[in-house]
Protein backbone atom coordinates (compact mmCIF):
# COMPACT_ATOMS: atom_id res chain seq x y z
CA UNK A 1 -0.40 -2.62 -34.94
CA UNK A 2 -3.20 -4.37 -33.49
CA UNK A 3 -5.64 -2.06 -31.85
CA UNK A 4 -6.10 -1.60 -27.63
CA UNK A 5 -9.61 -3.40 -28.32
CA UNK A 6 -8.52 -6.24 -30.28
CA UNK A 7 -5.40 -6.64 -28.25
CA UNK A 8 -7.85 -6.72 -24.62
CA UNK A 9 -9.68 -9.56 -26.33
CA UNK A 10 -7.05 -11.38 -27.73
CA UNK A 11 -5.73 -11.74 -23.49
CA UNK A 12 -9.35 -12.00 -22.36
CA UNK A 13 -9.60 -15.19 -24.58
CA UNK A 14 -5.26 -15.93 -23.60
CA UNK A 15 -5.96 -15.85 -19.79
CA UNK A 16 -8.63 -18.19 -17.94
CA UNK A 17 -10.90 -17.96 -15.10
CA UNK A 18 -9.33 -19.16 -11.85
CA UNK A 19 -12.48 -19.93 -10.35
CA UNK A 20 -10.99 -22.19 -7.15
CA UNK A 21 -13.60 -24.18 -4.86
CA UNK A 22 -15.90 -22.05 -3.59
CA UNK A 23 -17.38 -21.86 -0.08
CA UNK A 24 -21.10 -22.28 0.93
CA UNK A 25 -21.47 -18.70 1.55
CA UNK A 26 -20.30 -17.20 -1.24
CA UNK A 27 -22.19 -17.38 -4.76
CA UNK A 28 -20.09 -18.93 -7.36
CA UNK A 29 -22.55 -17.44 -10.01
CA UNK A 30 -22.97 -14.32 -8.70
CA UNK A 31 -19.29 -14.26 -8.43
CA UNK A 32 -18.92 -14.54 -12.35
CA UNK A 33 -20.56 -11.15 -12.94
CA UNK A 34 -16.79 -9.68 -12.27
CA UNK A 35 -15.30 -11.12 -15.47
CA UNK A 36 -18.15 -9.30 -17.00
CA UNK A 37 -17.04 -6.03 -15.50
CA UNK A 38 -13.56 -6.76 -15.89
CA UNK A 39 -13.53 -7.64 -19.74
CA UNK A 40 -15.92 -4.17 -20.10
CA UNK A 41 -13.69 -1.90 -18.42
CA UNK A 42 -10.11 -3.47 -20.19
CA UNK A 43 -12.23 -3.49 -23.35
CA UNK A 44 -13.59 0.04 -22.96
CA UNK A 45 -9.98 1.29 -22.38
CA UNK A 46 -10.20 2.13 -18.78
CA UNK A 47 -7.68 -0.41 -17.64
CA UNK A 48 -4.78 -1.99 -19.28
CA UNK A 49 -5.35 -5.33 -17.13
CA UNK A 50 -6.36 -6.45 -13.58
CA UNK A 51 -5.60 -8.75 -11.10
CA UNK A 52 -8.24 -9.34 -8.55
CA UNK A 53 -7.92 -12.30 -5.92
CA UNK A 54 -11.35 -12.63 -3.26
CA UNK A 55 -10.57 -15.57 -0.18
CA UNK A 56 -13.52 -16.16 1.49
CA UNK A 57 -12.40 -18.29 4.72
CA UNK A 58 -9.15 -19.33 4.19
CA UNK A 59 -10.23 -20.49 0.11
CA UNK A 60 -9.74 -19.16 -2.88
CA UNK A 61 -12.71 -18.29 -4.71
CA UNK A 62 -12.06 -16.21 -7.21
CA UNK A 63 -8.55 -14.86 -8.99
CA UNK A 64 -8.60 -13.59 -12.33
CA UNK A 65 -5.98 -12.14 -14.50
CA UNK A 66 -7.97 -9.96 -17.76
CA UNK A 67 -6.13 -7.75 -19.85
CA UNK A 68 -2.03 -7.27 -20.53
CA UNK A 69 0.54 -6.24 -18.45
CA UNK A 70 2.02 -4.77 -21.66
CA UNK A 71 -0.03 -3.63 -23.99
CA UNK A 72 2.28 -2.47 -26.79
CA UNK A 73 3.84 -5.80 -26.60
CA UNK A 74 0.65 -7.81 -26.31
CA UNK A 75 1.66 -9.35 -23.14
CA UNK A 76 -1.67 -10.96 -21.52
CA UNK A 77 -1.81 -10.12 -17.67
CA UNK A 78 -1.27 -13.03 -15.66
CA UNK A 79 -2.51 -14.61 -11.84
CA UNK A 80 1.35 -14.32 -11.33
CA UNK A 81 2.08 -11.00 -12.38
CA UNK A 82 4.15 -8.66 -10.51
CA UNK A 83 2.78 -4.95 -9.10
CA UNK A 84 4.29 -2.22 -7.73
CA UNK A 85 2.09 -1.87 -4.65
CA UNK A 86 3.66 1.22 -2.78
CA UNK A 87 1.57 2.27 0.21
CA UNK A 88 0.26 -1.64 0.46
CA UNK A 89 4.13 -1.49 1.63
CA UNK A 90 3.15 0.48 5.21
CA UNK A 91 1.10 -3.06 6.56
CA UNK A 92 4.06 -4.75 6.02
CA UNK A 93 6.50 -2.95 7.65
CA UNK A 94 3.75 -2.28 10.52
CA UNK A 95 3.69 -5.97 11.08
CA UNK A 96 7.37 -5.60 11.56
CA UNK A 97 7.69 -3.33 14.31
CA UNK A 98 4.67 -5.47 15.79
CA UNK A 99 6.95 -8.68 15.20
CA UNK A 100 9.75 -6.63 16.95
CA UNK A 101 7.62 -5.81 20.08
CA UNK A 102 6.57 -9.82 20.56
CA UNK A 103 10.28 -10.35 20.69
CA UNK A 104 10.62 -7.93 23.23
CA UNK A 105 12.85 -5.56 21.39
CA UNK A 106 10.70 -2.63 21.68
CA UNK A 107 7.31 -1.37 22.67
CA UNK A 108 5.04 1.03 20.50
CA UNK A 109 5.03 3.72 23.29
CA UNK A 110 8.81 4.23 23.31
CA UNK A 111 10.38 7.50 21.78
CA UNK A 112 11.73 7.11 18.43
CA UNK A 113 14.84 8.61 19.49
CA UNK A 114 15.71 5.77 21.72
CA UNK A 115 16.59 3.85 18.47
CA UNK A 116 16.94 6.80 16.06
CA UNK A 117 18.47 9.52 18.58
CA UNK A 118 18.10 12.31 15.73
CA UNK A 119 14.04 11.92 16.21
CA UNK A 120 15.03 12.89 20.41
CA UNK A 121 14.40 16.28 19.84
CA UNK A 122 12.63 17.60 16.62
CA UNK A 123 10.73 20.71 15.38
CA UNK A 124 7.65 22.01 13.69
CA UNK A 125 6.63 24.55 11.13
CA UNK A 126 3.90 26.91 12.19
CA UNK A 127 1.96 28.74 9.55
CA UNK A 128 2.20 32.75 9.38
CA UNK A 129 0.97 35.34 7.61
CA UNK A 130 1.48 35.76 3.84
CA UNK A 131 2.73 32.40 3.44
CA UNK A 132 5.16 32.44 6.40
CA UNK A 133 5.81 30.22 8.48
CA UNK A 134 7.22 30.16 12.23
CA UNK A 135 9.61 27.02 13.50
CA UNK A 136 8.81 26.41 16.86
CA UNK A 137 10.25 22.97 19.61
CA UNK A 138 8.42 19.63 19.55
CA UNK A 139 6.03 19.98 22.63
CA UNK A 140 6.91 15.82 23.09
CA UNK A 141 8.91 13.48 21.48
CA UNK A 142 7.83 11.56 18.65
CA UNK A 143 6.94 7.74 19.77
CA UNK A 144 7.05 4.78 17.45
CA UNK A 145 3.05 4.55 17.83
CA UNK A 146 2.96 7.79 16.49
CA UNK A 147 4.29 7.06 13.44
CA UNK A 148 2.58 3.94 12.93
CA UNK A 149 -0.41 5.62 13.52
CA UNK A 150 0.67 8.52 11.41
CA UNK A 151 -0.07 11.16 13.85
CA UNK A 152 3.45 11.94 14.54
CA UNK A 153 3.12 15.17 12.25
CA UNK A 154 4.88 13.98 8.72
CA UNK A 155 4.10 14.39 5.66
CA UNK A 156 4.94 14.23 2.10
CA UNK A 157 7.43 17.44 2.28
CA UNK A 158 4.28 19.40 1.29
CA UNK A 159 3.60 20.99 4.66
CA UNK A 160 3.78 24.76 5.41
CA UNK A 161 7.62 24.20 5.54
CA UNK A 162 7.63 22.70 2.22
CA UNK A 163 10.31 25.03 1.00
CA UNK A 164 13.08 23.27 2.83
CA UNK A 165 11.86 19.77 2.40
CA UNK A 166 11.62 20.32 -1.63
CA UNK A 167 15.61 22.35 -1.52
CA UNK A 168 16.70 19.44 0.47
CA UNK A 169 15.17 16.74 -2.30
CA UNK A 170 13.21 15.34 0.27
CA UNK A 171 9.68 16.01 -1.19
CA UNK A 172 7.48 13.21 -2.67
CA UNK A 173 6.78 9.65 -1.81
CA UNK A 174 8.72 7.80 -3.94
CA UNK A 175 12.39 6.85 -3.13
CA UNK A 176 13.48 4.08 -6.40
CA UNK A 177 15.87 6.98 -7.57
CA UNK A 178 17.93 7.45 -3.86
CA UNK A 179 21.46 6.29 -3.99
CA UNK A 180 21.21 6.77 -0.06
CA UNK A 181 20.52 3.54 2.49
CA UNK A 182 17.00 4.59 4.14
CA UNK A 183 18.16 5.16 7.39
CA UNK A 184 20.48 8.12 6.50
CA UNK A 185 17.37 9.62 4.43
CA UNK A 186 15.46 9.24 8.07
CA UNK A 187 18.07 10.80 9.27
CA UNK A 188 17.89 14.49 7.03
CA UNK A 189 14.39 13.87 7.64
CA UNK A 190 14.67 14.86 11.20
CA UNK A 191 16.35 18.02 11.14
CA UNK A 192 13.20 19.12 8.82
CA UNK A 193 10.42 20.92 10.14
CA UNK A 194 7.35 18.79 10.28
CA UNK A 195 3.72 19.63 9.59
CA UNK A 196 2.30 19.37 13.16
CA UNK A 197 2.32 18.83 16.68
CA UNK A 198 3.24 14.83 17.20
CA UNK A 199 0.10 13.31 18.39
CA UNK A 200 -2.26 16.52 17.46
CA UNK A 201 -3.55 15.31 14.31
CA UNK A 202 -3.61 12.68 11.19
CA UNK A 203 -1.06 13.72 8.77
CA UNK A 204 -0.13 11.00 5.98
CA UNK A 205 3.36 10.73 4.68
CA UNK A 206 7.13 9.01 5.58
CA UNK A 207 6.03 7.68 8.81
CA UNK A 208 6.21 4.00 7.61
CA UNK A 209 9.76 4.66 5.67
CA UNK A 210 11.32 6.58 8.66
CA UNK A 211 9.93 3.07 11.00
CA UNK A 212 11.90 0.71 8.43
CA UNK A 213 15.07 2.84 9.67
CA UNK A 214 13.96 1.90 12.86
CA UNK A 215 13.38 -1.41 12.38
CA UNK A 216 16.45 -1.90 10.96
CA UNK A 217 18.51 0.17 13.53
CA UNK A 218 16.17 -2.08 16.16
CA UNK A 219 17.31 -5.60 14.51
CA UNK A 220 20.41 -5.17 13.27
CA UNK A 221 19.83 -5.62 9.96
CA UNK A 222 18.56 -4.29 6.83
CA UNK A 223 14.98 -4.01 5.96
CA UNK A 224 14.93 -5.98 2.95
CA UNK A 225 16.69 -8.75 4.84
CA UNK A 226 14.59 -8.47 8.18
CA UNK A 227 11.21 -8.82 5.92
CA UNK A 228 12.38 -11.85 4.33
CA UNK A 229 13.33 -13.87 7.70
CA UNK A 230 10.53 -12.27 9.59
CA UNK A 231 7.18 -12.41 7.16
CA UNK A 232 8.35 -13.29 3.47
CA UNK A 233 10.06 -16.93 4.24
CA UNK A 234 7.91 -17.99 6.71
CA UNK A 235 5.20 -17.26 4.86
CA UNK A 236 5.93 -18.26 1.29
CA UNK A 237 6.23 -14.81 -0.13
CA UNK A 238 8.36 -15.64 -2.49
CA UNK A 239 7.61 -12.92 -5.19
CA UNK A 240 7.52 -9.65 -3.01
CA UNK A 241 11.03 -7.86 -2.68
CA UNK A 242 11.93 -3.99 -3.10
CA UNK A 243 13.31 -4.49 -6.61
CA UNK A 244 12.66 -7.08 -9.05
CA UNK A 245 15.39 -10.08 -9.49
CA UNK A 246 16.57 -9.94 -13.48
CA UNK A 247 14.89 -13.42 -13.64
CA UNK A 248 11.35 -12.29 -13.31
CA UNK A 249 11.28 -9.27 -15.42
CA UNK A 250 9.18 -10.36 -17.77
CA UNK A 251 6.62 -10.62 -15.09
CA UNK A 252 6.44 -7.54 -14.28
CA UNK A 253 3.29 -5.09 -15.24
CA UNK A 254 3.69 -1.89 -16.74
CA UNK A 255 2.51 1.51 -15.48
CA UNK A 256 -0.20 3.39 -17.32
CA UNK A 257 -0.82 6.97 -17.03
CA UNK A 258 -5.01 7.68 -17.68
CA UNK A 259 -5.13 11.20 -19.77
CA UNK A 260 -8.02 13.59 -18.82
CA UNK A 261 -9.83 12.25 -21.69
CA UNK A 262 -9.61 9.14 -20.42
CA UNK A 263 -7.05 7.49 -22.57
CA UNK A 264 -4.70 5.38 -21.67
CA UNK A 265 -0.79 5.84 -22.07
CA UNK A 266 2.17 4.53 -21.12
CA UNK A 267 3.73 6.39 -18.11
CA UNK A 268 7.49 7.71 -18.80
CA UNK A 269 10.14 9.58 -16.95
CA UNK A 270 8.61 12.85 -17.60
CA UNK A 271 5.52 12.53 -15.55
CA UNK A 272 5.91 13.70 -11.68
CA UNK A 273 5.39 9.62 -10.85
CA UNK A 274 8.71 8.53 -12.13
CA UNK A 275 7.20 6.80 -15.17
CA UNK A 276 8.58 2.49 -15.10
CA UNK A 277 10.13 3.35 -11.60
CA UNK A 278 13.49 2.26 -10.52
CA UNK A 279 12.10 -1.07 -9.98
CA UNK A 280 14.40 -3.16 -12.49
CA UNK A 281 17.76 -0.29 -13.07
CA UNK A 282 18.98 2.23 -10.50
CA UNK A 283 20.65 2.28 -7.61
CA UNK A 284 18.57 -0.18 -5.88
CA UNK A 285 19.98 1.00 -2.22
CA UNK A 286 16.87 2.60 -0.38
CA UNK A 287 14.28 0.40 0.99
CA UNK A 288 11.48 2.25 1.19
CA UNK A 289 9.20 1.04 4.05
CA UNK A 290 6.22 3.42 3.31
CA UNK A 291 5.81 3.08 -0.33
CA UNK A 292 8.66 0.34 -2.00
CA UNK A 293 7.68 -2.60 -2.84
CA UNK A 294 6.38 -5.29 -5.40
CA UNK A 295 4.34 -8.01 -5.13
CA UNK A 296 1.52 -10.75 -6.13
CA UNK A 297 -2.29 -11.08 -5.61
CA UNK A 298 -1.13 -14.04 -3.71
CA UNK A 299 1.99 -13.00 -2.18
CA UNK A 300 0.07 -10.28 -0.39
CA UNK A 301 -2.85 -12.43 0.33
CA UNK A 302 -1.01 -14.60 2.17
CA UNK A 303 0.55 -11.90 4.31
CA UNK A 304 -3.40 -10.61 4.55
CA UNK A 305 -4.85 -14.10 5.83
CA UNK A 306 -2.24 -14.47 8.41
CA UNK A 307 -3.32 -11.15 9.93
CA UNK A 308 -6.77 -12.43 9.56
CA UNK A 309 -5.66 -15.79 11.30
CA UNK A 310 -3.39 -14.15 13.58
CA UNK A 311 -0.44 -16.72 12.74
CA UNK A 312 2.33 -17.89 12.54
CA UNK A 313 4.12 -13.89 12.21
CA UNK A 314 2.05 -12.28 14.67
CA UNK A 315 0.07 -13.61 17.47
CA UNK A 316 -3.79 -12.38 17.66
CA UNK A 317 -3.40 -9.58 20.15
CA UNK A 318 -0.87 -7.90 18.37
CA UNK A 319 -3.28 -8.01 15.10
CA UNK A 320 -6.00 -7.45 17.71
CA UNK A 321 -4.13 -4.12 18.64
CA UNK A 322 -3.14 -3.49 15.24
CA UNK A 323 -6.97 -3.32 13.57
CA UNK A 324 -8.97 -0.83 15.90
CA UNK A 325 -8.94 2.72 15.89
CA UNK A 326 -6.77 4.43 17.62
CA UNK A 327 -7.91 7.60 16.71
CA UNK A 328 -11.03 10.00 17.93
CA UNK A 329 -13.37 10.60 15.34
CA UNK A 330 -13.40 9.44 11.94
CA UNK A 331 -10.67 10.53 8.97
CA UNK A 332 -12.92 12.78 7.21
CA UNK A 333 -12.13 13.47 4.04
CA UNK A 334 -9.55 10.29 3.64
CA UNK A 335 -11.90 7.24 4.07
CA UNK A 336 -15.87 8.33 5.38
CA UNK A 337 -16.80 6.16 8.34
CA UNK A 338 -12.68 5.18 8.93
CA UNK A 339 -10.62 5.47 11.68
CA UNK A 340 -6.89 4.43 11.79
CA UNK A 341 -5.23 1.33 13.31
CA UNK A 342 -1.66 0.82 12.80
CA UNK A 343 -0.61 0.67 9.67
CA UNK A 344 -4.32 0.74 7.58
CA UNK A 345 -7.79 2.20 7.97
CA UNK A 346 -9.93 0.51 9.87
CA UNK A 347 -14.06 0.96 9.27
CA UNK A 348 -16.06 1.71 11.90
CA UNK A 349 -19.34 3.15 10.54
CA UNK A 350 -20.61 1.37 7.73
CA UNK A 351 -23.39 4.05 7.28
CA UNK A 352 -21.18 6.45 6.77
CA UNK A 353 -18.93 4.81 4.66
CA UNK A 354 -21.79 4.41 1.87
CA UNK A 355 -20.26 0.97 0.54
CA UNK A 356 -20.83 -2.50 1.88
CA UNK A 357 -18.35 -4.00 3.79
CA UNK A 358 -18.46 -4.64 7.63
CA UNK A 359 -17.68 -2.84 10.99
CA UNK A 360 -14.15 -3.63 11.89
CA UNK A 361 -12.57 -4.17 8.38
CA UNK A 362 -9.17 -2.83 8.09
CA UNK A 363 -8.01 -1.70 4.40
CA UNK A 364 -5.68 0.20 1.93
CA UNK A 365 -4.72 0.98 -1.57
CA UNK A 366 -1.13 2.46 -3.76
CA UNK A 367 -0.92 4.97 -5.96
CA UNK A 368 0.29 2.67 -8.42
CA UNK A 369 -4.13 2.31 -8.66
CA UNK A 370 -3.93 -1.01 -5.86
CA UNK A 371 -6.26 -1.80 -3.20
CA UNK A 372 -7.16 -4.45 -0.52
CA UNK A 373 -9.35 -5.33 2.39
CA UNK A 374 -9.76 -7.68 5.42
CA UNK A 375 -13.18 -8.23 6.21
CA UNK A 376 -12.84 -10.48 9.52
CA UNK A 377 -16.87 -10.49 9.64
CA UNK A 378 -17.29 -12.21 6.58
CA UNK A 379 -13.86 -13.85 6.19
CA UNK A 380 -13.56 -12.24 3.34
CA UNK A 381 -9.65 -11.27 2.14
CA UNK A 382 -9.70 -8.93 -1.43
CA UNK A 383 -6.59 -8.00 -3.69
CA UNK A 384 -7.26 -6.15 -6.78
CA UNK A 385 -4.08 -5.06 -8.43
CA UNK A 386 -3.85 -3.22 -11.69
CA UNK A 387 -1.17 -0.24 -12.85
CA UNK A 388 -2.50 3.05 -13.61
CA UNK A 389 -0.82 6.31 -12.25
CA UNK A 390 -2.23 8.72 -12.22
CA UNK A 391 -6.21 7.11 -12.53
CA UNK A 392 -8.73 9.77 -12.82
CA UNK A 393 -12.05 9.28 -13.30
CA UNK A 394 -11.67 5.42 -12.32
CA UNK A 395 -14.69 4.13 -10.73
CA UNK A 396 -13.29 0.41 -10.55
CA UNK A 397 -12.67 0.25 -6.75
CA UNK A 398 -16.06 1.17 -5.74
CA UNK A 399 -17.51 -1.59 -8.48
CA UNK A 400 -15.46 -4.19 -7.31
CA UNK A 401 -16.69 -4.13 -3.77
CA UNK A 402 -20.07 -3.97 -4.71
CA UNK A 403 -19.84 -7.26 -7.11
CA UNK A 404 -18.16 -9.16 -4.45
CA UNK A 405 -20.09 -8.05 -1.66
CA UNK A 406 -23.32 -9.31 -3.83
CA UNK A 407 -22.34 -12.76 -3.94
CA UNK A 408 -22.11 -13.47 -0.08
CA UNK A 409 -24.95 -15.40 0.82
């Protein structure tokens, strides 16, 4: 069997540099000095493969494919490979609701419980003593900003109630497995005790996958089919869905699990992250807003660039409203020098935030190891897509943005 080295070169030599026109203000030679990093880290073992796409103005500049998508099978990565993106999933289904309130179907200040009435009246888990914990009334109702803020007080199932949300199988992010339509998962979700106050604090977990309930109970129809009429068709996404057609398996990357010693394994069922996922077999009935779905470098891109643009699925006020902070003070401890808009960080203090980058970009990443930023400043839009869960030790995010952020003029 060939070895991971000889096997990285073999699809560094497969798969070519997509270096598109580039624009006056970005360096196309300074650009180059990614594939270096690239081929060094799938070389070195630290990634199986990478996707990264950089638009600088509305142009491609950059998007490489290094690596495999399969390693055992010596499948090279490709520009068109498929990701599991998870959380890059909560933009998505934020521009919905946004899309919902232009038609007039909504506004982001209503109660949930107008359109889920289980969310009317809901509760909270207090912590006690000794690991205790007291369940006390909602002081207000939840509201749809809320949620798309995620200060509506849900998390993950991990909160001081987390008893009851792991009995009831409710605990964890992922939701490939559920033979159960999302809305009635919203719905057991209610009656749960939640992890705070809504509107007291920033607490990340299912408030994007409890808003595709409501965007479906809003619309009338199912997420998957509200997604594709509202942002996929009319933007040519025609490679992001929930699960992947039998057609375009082979396109498809695999997940990677990184050891402590920094090796590099195939993930499988046994590992807390669902191994493959439920992506290709399973059920396929839950559409999970907050954390479900796959797509392209330049499926997402093009959802990115008409945030950017503020057309044709969302007019520029709504994106306007969507990329400032809407909380006080910064997320310590999440992203330094970030607020939150809705749906996605937002930077606001560059000094703090110790990278480069620009006041007023708006980001996020999925645990499947993906990440992307809007940088409106510099027109920049970045997609960097690879499969490694869990990654520690990675370092590859941080590099990235500094080798792009070199070659602006």
């Amino acid at each position: 069997m060939p070895t991971r080295t000889t096997l990285a070169a073999a699809a560094l030599l497969a798969v070519p540099l997509l270096l598109l026109s580039v624009h006056a203000d970005v360096s196309a030679e300074r650009l180059t000095r990614l594939d270096a990093f690239l081929e060094a880290y799938v070389a070195d073992g630290k990634l199986p493969g990478a996707v990264l796409q950089v638009t600088h103005d509305g142009e491609a500049v950059y998007h490489r494919a290094a690596g495999h998508r399969d390693i055992e099978a010596g499948a090279p990565m490709q520009p068109d490979t498929i990701f599991r993106i998870a959380s890059m999933s909560k933009a998505v289904v934020s521009a919905a609701v946004m899309v919902l309130q232009e038609r007039g179907t909504l506004v982001i200040g209503q109660p949930v419980g107008d359109f889920l009435p289980e969310y009317a009246q809901t509760t909270v888990a207090v912590p006690a003593e000794d690991g205790a914990y007291d369940i006390v009334d909602a002081e207000r109702p939840i509201t749809i900003r809320d949620l798309l803020t995620h200060t509506a007080g849900i998390g993950y199932g991990y909160g001081p109630a987390a008893d009851r949300w792991r009995e009831t199988g409710l605990q964890h992010w992922y939701f490939g497995h559920r033979d159960e339509p999302i809305r009635e998962t919203a719905r057991r979700m209610a009656a749960m005790p939640m992890d705070a106050q809504p509107g007291e604090r920033f607490v990340y977990g299912y408030n994007t996958d409890i808003l595709g309930a409501l965007v479906e109970a809003a619309s009338g129809q199912p997420l998957d089919a509200f997604l594709r009429a509202a942002i996929f068709d009319p933007l040519g996404m025609e490679d992001t869905s929930f699960y992947l057609p039998p057609a375009k398996a082979d396109r498809l990357a695999t997940v990677y699990s990184r050891t402590e010693d920094g090796d590099l394994v195939p993930a499988d069922a046994d590992t807390p992250f669902h191994g493959q996922g439920h992506y290709m077999e399973g059920p396929r009935a839950s559409f999970s807003g907050g954390a479900g779905l796959l797509s392209t470098t330049a499926d997402y891109t093009r959802f990115l660039e008409a945030l950017r643009r503020g057309g044709p699925v969302l007019g520029r006020k709504s994106v306007e409203s969507m990329t400032v902070n809407h909380l006080p003070g910064d997320l310590a401890g999440l992203l330094p020098g970030s607020g939150f808009g809705l749906g996605f960080a937002v930077l606001s203090d560059l000094g703090a935030a110790g990278e480069p980058g620009s006041v007023g970009e708006y980001s996020w990443g999925g645990a499947y190891h993906t990440r992307y930023w809007v940088d409106p400043v510099e027109e920049l839009t970045v997609v960097y897509m690879t499969q490694v869960l869990p990654a520690p030790g990675l370092d590859d995010f941080a590099k990235v943005r500094a080798l792009i952020y070199q070659a602006v003029k």
